[in-house]
C-alpha atoms as a PDB file:
ATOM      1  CA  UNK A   1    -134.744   6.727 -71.851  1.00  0.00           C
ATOM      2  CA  UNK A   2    -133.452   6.615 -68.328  1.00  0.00           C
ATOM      3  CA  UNK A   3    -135.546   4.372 -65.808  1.00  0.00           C
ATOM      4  CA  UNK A   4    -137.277   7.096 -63.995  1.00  0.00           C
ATOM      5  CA  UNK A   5    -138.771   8.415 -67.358  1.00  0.00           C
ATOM      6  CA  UNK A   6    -139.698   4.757 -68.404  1.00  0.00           C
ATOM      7  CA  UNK A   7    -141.635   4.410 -64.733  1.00  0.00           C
ATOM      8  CA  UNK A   8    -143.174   7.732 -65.598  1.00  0.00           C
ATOM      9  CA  UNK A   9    -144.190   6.968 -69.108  1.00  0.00           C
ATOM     10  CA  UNK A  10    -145.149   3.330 -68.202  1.00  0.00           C
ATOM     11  CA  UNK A  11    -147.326   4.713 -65.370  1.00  0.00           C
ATOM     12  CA  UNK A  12    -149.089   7.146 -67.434  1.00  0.00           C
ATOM     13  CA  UNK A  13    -149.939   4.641 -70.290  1.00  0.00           C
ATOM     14  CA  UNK A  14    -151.568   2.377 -67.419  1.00  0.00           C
ATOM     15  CA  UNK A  15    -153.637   5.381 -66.520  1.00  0.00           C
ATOM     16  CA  UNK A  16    -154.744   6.032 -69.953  1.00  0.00           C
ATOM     17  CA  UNK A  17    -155.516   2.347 -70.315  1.00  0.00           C
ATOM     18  CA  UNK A  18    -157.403   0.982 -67.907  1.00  0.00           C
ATOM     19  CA  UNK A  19    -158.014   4.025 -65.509  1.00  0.00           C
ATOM     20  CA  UNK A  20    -160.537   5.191 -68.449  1.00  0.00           C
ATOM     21  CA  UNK A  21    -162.431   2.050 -67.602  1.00  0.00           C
ATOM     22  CA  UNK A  22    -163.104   2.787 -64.278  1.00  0.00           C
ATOM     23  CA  UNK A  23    -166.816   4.013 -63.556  1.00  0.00           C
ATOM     24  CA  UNK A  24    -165.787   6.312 -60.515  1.00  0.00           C
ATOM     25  CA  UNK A  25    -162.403   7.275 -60.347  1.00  0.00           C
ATOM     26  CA  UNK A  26    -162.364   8.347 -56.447  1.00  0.00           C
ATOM     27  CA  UNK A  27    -164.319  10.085 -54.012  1.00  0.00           C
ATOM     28  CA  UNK A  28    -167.664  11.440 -54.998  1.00  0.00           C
ATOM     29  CA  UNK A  29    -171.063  11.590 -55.666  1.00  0.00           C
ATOM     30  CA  UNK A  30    -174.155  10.457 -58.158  1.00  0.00           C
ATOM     31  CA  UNK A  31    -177.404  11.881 -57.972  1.00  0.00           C
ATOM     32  CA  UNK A  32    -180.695  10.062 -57.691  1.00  0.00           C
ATOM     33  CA  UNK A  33    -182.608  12.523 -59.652  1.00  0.00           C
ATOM     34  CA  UNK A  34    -186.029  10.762 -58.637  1.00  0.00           C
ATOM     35  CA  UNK A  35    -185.844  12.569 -54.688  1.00  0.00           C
ATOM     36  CA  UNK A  36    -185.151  16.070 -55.954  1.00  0.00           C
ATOM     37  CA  UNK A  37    -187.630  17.930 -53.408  1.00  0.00           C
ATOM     38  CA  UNK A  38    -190.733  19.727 -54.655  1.00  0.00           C
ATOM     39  CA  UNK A  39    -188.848  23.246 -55.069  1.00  0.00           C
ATOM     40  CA  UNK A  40    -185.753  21.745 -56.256  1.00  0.00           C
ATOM     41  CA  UNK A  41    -183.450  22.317 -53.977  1.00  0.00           C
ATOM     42  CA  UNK A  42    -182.162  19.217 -52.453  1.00  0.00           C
ATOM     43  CA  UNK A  43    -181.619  15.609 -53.617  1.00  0.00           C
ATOM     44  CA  UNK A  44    -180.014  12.577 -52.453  1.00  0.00           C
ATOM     45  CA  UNK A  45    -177.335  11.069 -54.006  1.00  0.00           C
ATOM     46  CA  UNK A  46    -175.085   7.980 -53.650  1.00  0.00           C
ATOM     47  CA  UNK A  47    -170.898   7.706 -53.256  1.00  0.00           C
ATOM     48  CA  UNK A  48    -167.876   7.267 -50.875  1.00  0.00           C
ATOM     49  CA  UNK A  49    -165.570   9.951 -49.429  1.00  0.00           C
ATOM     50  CA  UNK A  50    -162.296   7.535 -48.760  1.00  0.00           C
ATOM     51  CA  UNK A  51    -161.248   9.747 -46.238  1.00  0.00           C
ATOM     52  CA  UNK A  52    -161.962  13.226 -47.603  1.00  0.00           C
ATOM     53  CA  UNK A  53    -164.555  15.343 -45.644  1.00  0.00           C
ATOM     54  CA  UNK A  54    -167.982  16.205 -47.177  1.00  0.00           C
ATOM     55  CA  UNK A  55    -167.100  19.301 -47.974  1.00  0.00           C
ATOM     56  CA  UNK A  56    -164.706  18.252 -50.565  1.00  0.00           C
ATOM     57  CA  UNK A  57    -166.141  15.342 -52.491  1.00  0.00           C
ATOM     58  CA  UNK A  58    -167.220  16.599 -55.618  1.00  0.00           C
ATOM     59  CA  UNK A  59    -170.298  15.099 -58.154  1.00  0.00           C
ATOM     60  CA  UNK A  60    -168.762  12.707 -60.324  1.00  0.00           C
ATOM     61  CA  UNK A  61    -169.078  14.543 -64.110  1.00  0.00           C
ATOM     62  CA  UNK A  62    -171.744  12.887 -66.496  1.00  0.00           C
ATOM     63  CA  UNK A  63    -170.045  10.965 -69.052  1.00  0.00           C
ATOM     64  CA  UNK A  64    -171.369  12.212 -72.650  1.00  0.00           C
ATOM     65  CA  UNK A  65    -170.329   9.234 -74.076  1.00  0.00           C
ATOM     66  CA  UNK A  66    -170.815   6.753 -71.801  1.00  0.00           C
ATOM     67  CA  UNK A  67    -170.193   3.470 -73.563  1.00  0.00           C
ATOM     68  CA  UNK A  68    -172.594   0.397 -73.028  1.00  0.00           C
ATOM     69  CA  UNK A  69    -170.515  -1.807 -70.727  1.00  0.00           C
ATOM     70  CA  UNK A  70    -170.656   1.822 -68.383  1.00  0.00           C
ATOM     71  CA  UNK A  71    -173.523   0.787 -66.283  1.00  0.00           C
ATOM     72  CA  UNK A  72    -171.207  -2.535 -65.148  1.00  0.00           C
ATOM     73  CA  UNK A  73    -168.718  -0.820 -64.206  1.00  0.00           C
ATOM     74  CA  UNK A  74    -170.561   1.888 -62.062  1.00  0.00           C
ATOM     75  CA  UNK A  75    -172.439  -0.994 -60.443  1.00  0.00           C
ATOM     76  CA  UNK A  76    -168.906  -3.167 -59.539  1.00  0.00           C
ATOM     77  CA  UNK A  77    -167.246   0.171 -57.954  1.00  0.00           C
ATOM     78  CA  UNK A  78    -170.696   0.659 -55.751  1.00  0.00           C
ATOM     79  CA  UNK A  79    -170.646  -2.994 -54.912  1.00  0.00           C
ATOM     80  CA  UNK A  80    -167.303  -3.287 -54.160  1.00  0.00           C
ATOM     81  CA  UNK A  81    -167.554   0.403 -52.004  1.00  0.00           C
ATOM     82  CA  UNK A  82    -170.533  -1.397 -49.942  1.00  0.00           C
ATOM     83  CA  UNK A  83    -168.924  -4.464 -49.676  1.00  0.00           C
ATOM     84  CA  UNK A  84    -166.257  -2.608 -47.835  1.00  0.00           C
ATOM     85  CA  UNK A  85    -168.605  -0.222 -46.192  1.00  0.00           C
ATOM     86  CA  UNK A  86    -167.255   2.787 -47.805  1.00  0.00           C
ATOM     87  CA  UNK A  87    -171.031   3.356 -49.596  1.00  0.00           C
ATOM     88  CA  UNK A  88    -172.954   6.271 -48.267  1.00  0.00           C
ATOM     89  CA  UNK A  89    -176.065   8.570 -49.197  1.00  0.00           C
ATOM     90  CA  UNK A  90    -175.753  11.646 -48.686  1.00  0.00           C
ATOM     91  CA  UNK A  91    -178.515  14.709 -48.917  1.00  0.00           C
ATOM     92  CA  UNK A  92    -177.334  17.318 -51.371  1.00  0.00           C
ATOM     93  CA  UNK A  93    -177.671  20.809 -51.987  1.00  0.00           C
ATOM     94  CA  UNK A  94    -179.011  20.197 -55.809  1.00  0.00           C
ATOM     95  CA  UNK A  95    -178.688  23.742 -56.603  1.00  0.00           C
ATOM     96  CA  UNK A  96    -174.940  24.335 -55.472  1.00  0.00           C
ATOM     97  CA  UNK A  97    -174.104  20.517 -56.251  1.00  0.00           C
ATOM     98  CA  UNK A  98    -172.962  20.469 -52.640  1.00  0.00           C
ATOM     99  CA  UNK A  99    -173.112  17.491 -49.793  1.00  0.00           C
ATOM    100  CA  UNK A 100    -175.594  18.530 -46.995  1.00  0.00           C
ATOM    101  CA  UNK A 101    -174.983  15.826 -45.095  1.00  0.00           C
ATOM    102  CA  UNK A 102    -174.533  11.904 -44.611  1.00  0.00           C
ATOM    103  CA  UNK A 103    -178.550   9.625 -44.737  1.00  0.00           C
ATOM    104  CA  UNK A 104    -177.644   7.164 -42.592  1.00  0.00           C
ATOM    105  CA  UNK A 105    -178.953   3.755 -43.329  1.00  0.00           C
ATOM    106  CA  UNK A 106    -179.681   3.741 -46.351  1.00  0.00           C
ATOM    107  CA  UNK A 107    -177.450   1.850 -48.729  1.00  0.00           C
ATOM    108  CA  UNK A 108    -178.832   2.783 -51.542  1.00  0.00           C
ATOM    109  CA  UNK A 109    -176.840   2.543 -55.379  1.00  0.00           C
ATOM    110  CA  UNK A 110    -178.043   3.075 -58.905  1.00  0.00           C
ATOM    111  CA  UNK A 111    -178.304  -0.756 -59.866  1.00  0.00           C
ATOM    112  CA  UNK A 112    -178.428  -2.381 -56.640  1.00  0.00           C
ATOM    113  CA  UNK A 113    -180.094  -5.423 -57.277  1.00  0.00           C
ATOM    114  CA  UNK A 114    -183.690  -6.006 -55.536  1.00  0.00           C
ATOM    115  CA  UNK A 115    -183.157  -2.551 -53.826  1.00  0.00           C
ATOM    116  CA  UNK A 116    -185.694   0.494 -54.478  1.00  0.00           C
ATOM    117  CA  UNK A 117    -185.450   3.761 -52.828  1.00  0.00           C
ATOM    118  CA  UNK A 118    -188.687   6.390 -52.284  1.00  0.00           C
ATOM    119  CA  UNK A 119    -188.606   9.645 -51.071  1.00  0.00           C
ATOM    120  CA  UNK A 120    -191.777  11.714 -50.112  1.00  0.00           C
ATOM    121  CA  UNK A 121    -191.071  15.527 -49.026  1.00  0.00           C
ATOM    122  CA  UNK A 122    -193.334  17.564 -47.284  1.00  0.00           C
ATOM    123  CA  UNK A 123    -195.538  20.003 -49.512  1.00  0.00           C
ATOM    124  CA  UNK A 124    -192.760  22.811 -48.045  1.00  0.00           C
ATOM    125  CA  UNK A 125    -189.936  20.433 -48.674  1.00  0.00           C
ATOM    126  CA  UNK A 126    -188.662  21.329 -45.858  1.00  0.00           C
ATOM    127  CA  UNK A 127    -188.879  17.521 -44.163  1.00  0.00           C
ATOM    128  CA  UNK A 128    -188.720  14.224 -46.559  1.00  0.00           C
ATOM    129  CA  UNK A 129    -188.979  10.301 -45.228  1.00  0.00           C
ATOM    130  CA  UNK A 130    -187.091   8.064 -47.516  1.00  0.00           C
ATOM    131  CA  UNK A 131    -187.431   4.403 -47.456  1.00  0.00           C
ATOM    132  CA  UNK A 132    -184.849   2.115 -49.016  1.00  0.00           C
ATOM    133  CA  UNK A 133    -186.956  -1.172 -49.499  1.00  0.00           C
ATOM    134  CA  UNK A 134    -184.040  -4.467 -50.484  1.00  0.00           C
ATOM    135  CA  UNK A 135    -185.128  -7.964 -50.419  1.00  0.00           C
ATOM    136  CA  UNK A 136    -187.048  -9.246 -47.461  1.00  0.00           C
ATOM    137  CA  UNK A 137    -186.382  -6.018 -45.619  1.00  0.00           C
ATOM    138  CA  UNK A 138    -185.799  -2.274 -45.550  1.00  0.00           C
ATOM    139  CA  UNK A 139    -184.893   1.099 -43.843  1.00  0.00           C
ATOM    140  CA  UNK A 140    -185.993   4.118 -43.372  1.00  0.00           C
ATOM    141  CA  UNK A 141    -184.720   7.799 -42.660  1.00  0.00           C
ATOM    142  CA  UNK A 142    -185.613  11.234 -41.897  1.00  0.00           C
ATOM    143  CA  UNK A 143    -184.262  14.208 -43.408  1.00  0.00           C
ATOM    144  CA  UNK A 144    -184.352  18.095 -42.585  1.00  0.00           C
ATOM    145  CA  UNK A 145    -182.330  20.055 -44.790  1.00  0.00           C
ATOM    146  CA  UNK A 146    -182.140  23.207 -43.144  1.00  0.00           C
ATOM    147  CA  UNK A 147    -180.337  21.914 -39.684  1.00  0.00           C
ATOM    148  CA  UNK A 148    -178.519  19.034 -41.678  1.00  0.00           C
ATOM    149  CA  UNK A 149    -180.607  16.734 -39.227  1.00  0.00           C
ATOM    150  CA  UNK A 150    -180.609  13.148 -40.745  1.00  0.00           C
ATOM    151  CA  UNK A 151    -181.751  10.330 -38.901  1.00  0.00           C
ATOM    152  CA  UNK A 152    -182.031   6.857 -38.949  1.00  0.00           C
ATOM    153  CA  UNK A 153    -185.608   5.575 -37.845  1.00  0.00           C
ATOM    154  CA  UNK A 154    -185.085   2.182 -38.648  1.00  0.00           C
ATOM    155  CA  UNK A 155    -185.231   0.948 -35.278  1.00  0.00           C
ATOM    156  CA  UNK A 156    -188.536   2.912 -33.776  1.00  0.00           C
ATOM    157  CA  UNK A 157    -190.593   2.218 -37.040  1.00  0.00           C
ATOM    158  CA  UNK A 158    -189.759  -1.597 -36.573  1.00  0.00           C
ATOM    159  CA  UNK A 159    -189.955  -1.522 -32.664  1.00  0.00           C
ATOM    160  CA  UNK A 160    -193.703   0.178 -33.401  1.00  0.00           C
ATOM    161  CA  UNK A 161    -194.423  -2.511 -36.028  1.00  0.00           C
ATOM    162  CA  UNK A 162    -192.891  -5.683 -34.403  1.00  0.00           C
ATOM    163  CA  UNK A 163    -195.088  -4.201 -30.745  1.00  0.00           C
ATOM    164  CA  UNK A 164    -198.051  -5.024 -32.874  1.00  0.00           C
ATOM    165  CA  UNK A 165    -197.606  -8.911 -33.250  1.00  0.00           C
ATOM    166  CA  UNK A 166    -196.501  -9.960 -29.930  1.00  0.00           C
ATOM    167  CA  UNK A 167    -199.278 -12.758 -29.883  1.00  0.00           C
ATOM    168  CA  UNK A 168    -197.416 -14.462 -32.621  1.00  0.00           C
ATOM    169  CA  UNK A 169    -195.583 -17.750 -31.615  1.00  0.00           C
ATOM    170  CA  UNK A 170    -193.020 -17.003 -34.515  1.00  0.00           C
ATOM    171  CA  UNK A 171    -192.339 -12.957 -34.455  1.00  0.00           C
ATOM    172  CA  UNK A 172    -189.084 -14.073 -35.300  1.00  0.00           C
ATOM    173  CA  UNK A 173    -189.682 -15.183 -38.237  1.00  0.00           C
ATOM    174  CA  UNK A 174    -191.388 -11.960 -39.779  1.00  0.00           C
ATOM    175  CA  UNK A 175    -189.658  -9.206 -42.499  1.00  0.00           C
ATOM    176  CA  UNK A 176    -190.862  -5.950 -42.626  1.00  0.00           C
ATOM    177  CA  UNK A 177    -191.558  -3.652 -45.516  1.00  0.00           C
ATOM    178  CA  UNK A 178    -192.655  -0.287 -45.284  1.00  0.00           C
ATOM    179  CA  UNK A 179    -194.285   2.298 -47.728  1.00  0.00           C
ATOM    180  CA  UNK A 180    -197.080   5.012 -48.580  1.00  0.00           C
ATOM    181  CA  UNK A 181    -195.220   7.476 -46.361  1.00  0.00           C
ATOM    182  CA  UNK A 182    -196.898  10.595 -45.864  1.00  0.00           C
ATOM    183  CA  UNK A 183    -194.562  13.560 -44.188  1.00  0.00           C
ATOM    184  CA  UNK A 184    -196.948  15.695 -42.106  1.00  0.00           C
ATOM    185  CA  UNK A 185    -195.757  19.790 -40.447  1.00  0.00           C
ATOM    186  CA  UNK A 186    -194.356  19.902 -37.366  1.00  0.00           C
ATOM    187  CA  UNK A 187    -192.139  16.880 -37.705  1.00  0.00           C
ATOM    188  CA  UNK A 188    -195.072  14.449 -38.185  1.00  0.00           C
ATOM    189  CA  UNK A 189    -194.972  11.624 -40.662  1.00  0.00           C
ATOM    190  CA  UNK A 190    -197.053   8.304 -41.052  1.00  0.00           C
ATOM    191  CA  UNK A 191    -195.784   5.167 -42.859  1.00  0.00           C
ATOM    192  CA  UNK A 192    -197.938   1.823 -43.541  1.00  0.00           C
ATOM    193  CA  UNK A 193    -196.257  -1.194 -42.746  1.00  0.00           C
ATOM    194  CA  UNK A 194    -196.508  -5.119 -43.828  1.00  0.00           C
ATOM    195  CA  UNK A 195    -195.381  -7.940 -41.875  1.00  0.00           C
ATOM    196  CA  UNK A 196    -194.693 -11.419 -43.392  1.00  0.00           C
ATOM    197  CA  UNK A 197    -193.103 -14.822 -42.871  1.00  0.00           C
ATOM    198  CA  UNK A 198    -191.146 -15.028 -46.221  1.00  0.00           C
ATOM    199  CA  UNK A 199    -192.413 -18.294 -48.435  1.00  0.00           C
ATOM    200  CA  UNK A 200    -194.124 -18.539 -45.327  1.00  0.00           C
ATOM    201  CA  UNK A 201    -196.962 -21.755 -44.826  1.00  0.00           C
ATOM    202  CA  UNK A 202    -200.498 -20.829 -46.157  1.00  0.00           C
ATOM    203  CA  UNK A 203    -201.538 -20.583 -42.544  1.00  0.00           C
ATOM    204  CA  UNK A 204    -199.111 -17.871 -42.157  1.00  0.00           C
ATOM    205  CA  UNK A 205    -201.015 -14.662 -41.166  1.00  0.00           C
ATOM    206  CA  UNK A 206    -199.821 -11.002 -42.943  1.00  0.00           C
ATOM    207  CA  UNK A 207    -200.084  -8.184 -40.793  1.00  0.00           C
ATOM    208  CA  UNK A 208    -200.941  -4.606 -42.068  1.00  0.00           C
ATOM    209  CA  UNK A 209    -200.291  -1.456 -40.050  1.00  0.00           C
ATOM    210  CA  UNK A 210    -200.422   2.238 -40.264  1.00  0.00           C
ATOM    211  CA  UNK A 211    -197.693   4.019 -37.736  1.00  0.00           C
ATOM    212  CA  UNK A 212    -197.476   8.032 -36.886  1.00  0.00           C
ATOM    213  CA  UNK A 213    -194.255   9.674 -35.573  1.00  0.00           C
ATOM    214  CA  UNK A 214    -193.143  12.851 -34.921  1.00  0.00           C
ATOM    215  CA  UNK A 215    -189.110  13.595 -34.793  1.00  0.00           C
ATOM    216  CA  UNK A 216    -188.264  16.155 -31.837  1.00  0.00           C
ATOM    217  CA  UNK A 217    -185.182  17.884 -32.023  1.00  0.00           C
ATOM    218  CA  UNK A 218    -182.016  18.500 -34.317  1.00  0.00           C
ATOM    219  CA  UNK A 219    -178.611  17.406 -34.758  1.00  0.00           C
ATOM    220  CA  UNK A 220    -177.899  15.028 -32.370  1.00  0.00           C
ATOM    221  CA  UNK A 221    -180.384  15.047 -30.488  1.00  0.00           C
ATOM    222  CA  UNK A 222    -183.287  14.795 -32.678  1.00  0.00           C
ATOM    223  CA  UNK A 223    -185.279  11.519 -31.734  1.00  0.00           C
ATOM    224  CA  UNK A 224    -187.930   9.960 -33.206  1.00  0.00           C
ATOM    225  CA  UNK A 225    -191.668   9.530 -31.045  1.00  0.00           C
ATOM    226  CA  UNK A 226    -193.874   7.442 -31.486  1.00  0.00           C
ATOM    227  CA  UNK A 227    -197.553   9.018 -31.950  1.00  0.00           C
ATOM    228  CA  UNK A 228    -200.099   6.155 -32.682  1.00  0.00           C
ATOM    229  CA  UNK A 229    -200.309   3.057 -34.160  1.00  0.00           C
ATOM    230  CA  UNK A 230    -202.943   0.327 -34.932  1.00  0.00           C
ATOM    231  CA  UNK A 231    -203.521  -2.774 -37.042  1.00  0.00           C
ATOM    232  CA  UNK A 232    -205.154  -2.089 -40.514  1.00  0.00           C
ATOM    233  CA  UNK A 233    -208.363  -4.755 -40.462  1.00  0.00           C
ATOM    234  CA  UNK A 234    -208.303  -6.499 -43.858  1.00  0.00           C
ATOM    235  CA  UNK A 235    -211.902  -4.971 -44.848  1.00  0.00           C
ATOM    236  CA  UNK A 236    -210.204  -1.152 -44.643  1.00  0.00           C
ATOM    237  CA  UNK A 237    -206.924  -2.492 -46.304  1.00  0.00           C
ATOM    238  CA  UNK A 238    -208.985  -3.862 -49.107  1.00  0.00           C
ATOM    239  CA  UNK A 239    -212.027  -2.195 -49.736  1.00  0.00           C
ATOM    240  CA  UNK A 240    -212.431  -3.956 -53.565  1.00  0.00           C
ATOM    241  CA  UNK A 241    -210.484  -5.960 -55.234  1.00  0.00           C
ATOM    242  CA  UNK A 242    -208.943  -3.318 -57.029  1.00  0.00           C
ATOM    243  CA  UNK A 243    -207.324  -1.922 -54.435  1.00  0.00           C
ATOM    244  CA  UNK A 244    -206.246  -5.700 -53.553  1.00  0.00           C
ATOM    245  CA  UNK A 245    -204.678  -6.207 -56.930  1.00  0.00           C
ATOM    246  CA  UNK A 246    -202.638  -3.351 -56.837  1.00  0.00           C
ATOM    247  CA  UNK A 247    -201.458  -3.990 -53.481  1.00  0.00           C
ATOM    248  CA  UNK A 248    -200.535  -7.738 -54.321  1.00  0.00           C
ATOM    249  CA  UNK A 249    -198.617  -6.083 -57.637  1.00  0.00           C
ATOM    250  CA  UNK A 250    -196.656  -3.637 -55.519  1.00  0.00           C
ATOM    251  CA  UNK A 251    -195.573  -6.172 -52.859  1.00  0.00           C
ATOM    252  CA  UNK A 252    -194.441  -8.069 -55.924  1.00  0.00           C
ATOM    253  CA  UNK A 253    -192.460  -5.276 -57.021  1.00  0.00           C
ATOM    254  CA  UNK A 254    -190.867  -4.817 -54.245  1.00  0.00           C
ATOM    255  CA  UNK A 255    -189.142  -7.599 -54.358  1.00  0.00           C
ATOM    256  CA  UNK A 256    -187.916  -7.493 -58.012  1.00  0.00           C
ATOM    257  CA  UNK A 257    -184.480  -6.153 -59.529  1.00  0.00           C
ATOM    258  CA  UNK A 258    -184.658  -3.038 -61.832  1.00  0.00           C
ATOM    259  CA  UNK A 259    -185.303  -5.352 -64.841  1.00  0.00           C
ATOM    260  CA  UNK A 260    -187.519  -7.575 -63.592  1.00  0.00           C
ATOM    261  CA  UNK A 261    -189.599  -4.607 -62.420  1.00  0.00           C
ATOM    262  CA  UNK A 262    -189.320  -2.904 -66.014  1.00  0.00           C
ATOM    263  CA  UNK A 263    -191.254  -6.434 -67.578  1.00  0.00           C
ATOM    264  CA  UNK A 264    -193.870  -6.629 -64.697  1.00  0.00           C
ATOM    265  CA  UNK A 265    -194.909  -2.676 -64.619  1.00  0.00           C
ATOM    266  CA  UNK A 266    -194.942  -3.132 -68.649  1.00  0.00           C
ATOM    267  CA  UNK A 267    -196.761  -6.347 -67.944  1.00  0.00           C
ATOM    268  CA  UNK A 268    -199.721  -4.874 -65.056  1.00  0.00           C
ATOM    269  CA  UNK A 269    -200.007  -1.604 -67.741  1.00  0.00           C
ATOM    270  CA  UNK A 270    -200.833  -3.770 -70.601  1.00  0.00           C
ATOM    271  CA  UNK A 271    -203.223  -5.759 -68.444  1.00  0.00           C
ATOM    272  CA  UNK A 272    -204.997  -2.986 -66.730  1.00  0.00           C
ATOM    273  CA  UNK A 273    -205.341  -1.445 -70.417  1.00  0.00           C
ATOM    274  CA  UNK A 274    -207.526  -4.225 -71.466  1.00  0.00           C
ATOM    275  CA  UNK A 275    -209.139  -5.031 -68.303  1.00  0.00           C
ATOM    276  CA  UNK A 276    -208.795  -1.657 -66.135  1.00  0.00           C
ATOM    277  CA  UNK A 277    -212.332  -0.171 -66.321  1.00  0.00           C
ATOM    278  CA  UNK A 278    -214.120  -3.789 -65.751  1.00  0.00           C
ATOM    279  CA  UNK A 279    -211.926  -4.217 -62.604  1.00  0.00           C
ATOM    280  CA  UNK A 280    -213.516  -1.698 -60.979  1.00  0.00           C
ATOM    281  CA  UNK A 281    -216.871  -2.714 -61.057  1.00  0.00           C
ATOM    282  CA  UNK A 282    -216.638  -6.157 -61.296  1.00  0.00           C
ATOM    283  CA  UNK A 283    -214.125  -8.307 -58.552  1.00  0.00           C
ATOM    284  CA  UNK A 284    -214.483 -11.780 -60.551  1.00  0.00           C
ATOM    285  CA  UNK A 285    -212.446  -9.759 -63.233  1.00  0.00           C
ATOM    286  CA  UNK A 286    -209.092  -9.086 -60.828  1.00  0.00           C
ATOM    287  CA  UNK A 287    -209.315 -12.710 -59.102  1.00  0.00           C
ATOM    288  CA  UNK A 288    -207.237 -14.359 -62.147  1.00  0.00           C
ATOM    289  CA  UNK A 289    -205.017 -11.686 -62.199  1.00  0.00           C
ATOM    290  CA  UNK A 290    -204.410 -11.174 -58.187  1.00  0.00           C
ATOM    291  CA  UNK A 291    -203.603 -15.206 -57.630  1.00  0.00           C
ATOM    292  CA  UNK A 292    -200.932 -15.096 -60.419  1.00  0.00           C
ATOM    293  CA  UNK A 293    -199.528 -12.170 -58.985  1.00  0.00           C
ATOM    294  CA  UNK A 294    -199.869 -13.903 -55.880  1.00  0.00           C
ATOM    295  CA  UNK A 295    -198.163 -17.084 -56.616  1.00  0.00           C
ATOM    296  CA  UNK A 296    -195.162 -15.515 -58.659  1.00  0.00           C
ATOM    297  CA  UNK A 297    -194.458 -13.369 -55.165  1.00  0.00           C
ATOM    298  CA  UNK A 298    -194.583 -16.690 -53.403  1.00  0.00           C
ATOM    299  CA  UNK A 299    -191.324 -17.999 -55.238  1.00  0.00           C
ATOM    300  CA  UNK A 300    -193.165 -20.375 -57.476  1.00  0.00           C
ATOM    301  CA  UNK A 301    -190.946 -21.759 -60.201  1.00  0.00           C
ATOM    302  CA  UNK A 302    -191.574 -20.324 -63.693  1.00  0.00           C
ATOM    303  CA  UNK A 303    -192.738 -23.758 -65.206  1.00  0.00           C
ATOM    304  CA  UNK A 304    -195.185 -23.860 -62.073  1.00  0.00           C
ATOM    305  CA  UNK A 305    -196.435 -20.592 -61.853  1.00  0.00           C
ATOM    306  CA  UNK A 306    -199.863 -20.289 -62.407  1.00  0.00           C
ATOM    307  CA  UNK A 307    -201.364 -18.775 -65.755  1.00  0.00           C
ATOM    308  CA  UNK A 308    -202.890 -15.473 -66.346  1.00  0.00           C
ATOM    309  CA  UNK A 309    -206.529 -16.074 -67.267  1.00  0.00           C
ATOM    310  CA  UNK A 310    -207.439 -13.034 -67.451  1.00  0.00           C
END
């Protein structure tokens, strides 16, 4: 065999080798089948271009036989893609299996660890808000499909947030999380927000809020307004215990990776099974149960943390 022909065959027995191993083999997408819109039209998905346009990346094809080390491997590409900011979300056309457009912001992957992403569409699903919560932080955009407008509202949510603790001697110091979104008509949407001082003192004040926007515009020049925006007193943010323990169990969440967040919802279920319709008539019933929850968000070691009486 001459040399040329050995190069050849030696190249293509490298492919076969090892390029079967790898979990994306170039530029495209995977879909986050959890956002599909209410009449099932769009989705968002997660992948990297390297340098072709969005017209041209292609969804990745689901492996049949995906073999058990597959998840790994998927997870090192997207890694290494963010790591060398190639990642992107992009809104897709779920029906054509087309790219819309780029989400900026996001930088969200299937397996990212301690990263969640939520997507609420309008009833029309013609607008969505999608938040992509990670540890000790997170970001938010707005999407409308039929102008390919998506924005990045990062900024104004957490300007309208931060606005709201300007007495505090160490704003600095405070994350922000938001959630509940609620898209509106019109271009209106509301999100809650929670500010905290991460393993924070006990004298460390949380701050709840509830913030309204309204994007005006497309394109380019779509910008996001301000509407409103006010403090949420404790005694409206927690009406009953109830509704205290399953906030304390969501903020807990949030700041779990995918496995740890399989045990605790598999955890709360099994508790609120034996204890659910006594919670919500008696409070004395959730206290055991919200300080445990409480002290495993607060970073407590596991030979430390506090046991479940309840």
């Amino acid at each position: 065999m001459r040399p040329a022909a050995l190069g050849v065959a030696w190249g293509l027995w490298l492919s076969g080798t090892f390029g079967a191993q790898a979990a994306e083999p170039g530029p495209g997408f995977r879909r986050v089948p959890a956002t599909i819109s209410p009449n099932g039209a769009y989705v968002l998905a997660w992948g990297w271009r390297e340098g072709e346009t969005l017209a041209k990346i292609k969804e990745w094809p689901k492996d049949e036989n995906e073999r058990p080390e597959s998840d790994k491997e998927r997870r090192k590409s997207a890694e290494d893609a963010f790591d060398e900011k190639k990642l992107e979300n992009y809104l897709v056309d779920a029906v054509r299996g087309r790219v819309v457009a780029i989400v900026p912001g996001l930088d969200y992957f299937d397996g990212r660890r301690h990263a969640d992403l939520s997507v609420v569409w309008s009833a029309d699903s013609r607008e969505a808000v999608a938040i992509c919560e990670v540890r000790y932080g997170c970001t938010v955009a707005w999407m409308r499909p039929a102008t390919r407008t998506c924005l990045d509202i990062t900024g104004p949510v957490k300007t309208a947030a931060r606005s709201l603790l300007t007495k505090e001697k160490r704003l600095s110091a405070y994350t922000f999380a938001f959630f509940d979104q609620a898209v509106l008509t019109g271009g209106e949407f509301a999100v809650e927000g929670w500010a905290r001082i991460p393993k924070g003192e006990a004298d460390s004040p949380d701050f709840s809020s509830r913030l309204c926007f309204r994007v005006k515009g497309d394109g380019t020049k779509a910008r996001c307004v301000l509407l409103s925006k006010r403090t949420i007193p404790d005694s409206e943010l927690r009406p009953s215990s109830a509704a205290e323990l399953n906030e304390v169990y969501l903020q807990l969440r949030a700041t779990l990776g995918r496995k740890e967040r399989a045990a605790l919802d598999k955890e709360q279920r099994a508790w609120l099974k034996e204890h659910g319709e006594a919670s919500k008539l008696d409070d004395n019933v959730n206290a055991p149960r919200i300080s445990y929850l409480r002290a495993r968000m607060g970073g407590v070691g596991e030979g430390e943390r506090m046991k479940d009486e309840g």
